[in-house]
C-alpha atoms as a PDB file:
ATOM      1  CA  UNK A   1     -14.278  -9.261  -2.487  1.00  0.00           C
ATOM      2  CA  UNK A   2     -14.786 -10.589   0.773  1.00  0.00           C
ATOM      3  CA  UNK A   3     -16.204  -9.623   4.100  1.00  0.00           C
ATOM      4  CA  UNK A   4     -13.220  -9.588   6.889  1.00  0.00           C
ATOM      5  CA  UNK A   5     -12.538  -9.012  10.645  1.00  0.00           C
ATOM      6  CA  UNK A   6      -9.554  -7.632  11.828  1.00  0.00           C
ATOM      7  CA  UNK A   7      -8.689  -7.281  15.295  1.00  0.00           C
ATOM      8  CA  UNK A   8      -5.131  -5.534  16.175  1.00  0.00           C
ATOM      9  CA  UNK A   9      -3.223  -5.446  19.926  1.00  0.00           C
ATOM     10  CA  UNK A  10      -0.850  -2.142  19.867  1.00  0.00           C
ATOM     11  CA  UNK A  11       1.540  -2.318  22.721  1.00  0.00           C
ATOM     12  CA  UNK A  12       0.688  -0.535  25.884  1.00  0.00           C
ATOM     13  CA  UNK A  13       3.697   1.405  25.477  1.00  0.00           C
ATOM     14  CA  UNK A  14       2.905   3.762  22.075  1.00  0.00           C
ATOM     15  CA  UNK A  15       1.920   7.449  22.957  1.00  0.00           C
ATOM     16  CA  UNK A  16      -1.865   8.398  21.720  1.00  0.00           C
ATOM     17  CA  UNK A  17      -0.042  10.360  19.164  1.00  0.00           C
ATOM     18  CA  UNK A  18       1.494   6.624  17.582  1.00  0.00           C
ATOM     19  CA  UNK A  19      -1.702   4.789  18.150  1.00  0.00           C
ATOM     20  CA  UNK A  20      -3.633   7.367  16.052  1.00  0.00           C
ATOM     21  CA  UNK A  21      -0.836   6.901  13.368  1.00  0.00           C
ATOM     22  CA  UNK A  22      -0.778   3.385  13.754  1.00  0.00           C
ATOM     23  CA  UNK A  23      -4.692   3.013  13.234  1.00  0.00           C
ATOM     24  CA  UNK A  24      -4.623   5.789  10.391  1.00  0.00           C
ATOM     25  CA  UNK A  25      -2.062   4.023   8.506  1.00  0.00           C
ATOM     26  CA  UNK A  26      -4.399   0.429   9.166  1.00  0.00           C
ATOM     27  CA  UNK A  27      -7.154   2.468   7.986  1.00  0.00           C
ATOM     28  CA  UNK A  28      -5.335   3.791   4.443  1.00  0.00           C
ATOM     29  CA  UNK A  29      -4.630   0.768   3.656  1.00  0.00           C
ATOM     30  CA  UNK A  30      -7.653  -0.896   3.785  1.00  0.00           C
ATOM     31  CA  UNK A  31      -9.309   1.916   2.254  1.00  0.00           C
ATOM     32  CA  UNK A  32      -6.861   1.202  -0.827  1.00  0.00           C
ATOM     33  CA  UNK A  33      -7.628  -2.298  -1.176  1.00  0.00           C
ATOM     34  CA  UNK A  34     -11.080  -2.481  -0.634  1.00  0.00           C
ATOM     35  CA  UNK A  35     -13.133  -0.363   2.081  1.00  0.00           C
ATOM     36  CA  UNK A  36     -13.939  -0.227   5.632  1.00  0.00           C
ATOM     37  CA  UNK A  37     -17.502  -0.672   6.595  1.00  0.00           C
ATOM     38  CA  UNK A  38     -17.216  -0.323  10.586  1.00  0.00           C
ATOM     39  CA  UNK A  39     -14.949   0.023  12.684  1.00  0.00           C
ATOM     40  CA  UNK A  40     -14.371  -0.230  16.569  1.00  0.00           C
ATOM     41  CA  UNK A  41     -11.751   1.707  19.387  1.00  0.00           C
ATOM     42  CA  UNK A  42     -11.799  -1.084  22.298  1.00  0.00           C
ATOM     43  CA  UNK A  43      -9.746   0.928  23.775  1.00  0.00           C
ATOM     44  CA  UNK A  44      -6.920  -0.562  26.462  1.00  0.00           C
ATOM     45  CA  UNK A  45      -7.736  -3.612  27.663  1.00  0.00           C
ATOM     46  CA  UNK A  46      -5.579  -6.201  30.193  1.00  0.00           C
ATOM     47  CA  UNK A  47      -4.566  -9.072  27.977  1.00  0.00           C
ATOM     48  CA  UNK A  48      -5.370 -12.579  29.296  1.00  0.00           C
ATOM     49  CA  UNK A  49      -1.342 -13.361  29.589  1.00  0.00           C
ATOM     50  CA  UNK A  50       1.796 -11.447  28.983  1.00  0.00           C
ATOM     51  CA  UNK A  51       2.866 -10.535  25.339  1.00  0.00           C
ATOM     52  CA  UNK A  52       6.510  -9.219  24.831  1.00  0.00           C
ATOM     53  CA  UNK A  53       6.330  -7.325  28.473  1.00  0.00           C
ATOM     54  CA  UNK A  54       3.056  -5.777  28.301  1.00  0.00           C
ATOM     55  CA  UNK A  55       0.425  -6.408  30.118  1.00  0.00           C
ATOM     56  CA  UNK A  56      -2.401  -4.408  28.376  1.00  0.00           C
ATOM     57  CA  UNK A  57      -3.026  -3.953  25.064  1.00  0.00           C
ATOM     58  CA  UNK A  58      -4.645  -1.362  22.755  1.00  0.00           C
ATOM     59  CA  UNK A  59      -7.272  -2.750  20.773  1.00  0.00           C
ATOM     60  CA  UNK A  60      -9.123  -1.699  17.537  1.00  0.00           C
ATOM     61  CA  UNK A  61     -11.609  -3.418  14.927  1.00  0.00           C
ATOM     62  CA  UNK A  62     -11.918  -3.245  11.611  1.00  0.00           C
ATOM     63  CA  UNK A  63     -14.513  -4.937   9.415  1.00  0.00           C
ATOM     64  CA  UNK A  64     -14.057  -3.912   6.010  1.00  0.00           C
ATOM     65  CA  UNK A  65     -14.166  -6.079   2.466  1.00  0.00           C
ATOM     66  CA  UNK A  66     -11.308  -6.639   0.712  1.00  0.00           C
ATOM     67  CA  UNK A  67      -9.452  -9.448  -1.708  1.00  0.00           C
ATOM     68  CA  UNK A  68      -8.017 -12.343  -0.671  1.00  0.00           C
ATOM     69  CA  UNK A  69      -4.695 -11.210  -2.291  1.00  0.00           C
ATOM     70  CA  UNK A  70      -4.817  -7.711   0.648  1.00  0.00           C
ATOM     71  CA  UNK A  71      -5.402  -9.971   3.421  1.00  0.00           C
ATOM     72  CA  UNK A  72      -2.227 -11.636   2.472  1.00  0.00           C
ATOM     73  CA  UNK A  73      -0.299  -8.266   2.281  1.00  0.00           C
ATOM     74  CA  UNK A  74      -2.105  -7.016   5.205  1.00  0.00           C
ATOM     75  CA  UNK A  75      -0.887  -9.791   7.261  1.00  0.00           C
ATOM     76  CA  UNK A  76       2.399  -9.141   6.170  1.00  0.00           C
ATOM     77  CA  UNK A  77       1.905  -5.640   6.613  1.00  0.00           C
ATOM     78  CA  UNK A  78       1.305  -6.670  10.913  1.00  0.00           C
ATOM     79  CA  UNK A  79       3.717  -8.889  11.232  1.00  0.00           C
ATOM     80  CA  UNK A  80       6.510  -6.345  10.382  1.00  0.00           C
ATOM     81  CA  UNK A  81       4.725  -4.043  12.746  1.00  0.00           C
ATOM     82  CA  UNK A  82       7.292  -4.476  15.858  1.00  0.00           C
ATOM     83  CA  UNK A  83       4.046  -2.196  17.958  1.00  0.00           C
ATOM     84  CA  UNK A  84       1.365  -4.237  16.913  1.00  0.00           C
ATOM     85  CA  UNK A  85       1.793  -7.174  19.178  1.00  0.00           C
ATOM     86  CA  UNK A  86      -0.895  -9.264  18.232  1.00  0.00           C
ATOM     87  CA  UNK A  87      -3.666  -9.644  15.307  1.00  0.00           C
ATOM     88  CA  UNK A  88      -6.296 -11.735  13.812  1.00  0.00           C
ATOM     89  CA  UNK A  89      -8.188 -11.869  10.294  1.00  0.00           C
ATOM     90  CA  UNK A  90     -11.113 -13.883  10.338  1.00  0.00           C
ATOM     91  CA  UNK A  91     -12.985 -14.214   6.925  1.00  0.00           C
ATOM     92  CA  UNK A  92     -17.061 -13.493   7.937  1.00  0.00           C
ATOM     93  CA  UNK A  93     -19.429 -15.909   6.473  1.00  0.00           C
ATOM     94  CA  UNK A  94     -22.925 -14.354   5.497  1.00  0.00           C
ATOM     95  CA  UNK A  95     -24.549 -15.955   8.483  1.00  0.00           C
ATOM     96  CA  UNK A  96     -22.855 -13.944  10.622  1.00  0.00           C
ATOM     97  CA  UNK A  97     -23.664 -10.477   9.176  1.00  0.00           C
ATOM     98  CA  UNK A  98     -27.160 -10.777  10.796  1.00  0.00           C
ATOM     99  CA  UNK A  99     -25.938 -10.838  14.269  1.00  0.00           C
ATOM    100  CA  UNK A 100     -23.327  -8.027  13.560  1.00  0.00           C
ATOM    101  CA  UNK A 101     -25.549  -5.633  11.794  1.00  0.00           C
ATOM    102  CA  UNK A 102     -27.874  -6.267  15.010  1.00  0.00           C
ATOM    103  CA  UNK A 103     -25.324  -5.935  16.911  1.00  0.00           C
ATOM    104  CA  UNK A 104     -23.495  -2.754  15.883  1.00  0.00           C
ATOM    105  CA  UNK A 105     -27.030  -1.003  14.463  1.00  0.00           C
ATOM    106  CA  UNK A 106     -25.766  -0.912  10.605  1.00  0.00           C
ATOM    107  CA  UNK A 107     -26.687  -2.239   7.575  1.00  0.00           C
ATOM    108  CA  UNK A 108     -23.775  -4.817   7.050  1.00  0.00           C
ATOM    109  CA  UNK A 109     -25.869  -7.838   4.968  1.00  0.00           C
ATOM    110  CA  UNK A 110     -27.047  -4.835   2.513  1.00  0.00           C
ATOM    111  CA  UNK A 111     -23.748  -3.356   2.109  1.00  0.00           C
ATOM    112  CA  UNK A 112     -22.438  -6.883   1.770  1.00  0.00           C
ATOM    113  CA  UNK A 113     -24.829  -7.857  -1.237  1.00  0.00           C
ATOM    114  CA  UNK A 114     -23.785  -4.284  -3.148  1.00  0.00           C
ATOM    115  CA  UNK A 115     -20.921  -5.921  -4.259  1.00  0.00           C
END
């Protein structure tokens, strides 16, 4: 298993009521290939240029580990997702974990190691 980043962009346009399922439904899946160590409600933010009509975009972070065979069907999984309008999955090396865990206040590198 691997530590991994993922960022989604929910159109502007989804009621709170869909973004919650959206998220939940990101969330259960992760959860059933791996598991979610932190994750992050940005919240609506203006995008930096115009993505299928919208001009803000709901963001939320997950950093969770999983196999290289979920991030494939994760991937998938968003780009079937008409409401997610954009997404990235960035693998985290373990240098990184010390400036997360510092940043966020939790124990990523530990958690990492577990496993």
């Amino acid at each position: 298993m691997s530590f991994y980043e993922t960022l989604i962009v929910i159109s502007q346009t989804v009621s709170e009521e869909e973004k919650q399922q959206i998220i939940s439904s990101y969330e259960n899946f992760l959860r059933r290939e791996g598991r979610i160590i932190y994750q992050i409600n940005w919240g609506k933010k203006k995008l930096a240029y115009i993505i299928n009509k919208n001009i803000f975009g709901i963001y939320h972070i997950f950093y969770c580990k999983i196999l290289k065979s979920s991030v494939k069907n994760l991937e998938q999984k968003l780009n079937q997702d008409e409401k997610v309008i954009r997404f990235l999955i960035l693998k985290i090396k373990k240098k990184a974990l010390n400036y997360l865990a510092a940043k966020f206040n939790i124990t990523l590198k530990k958690k990492f190691q577990d496993e």
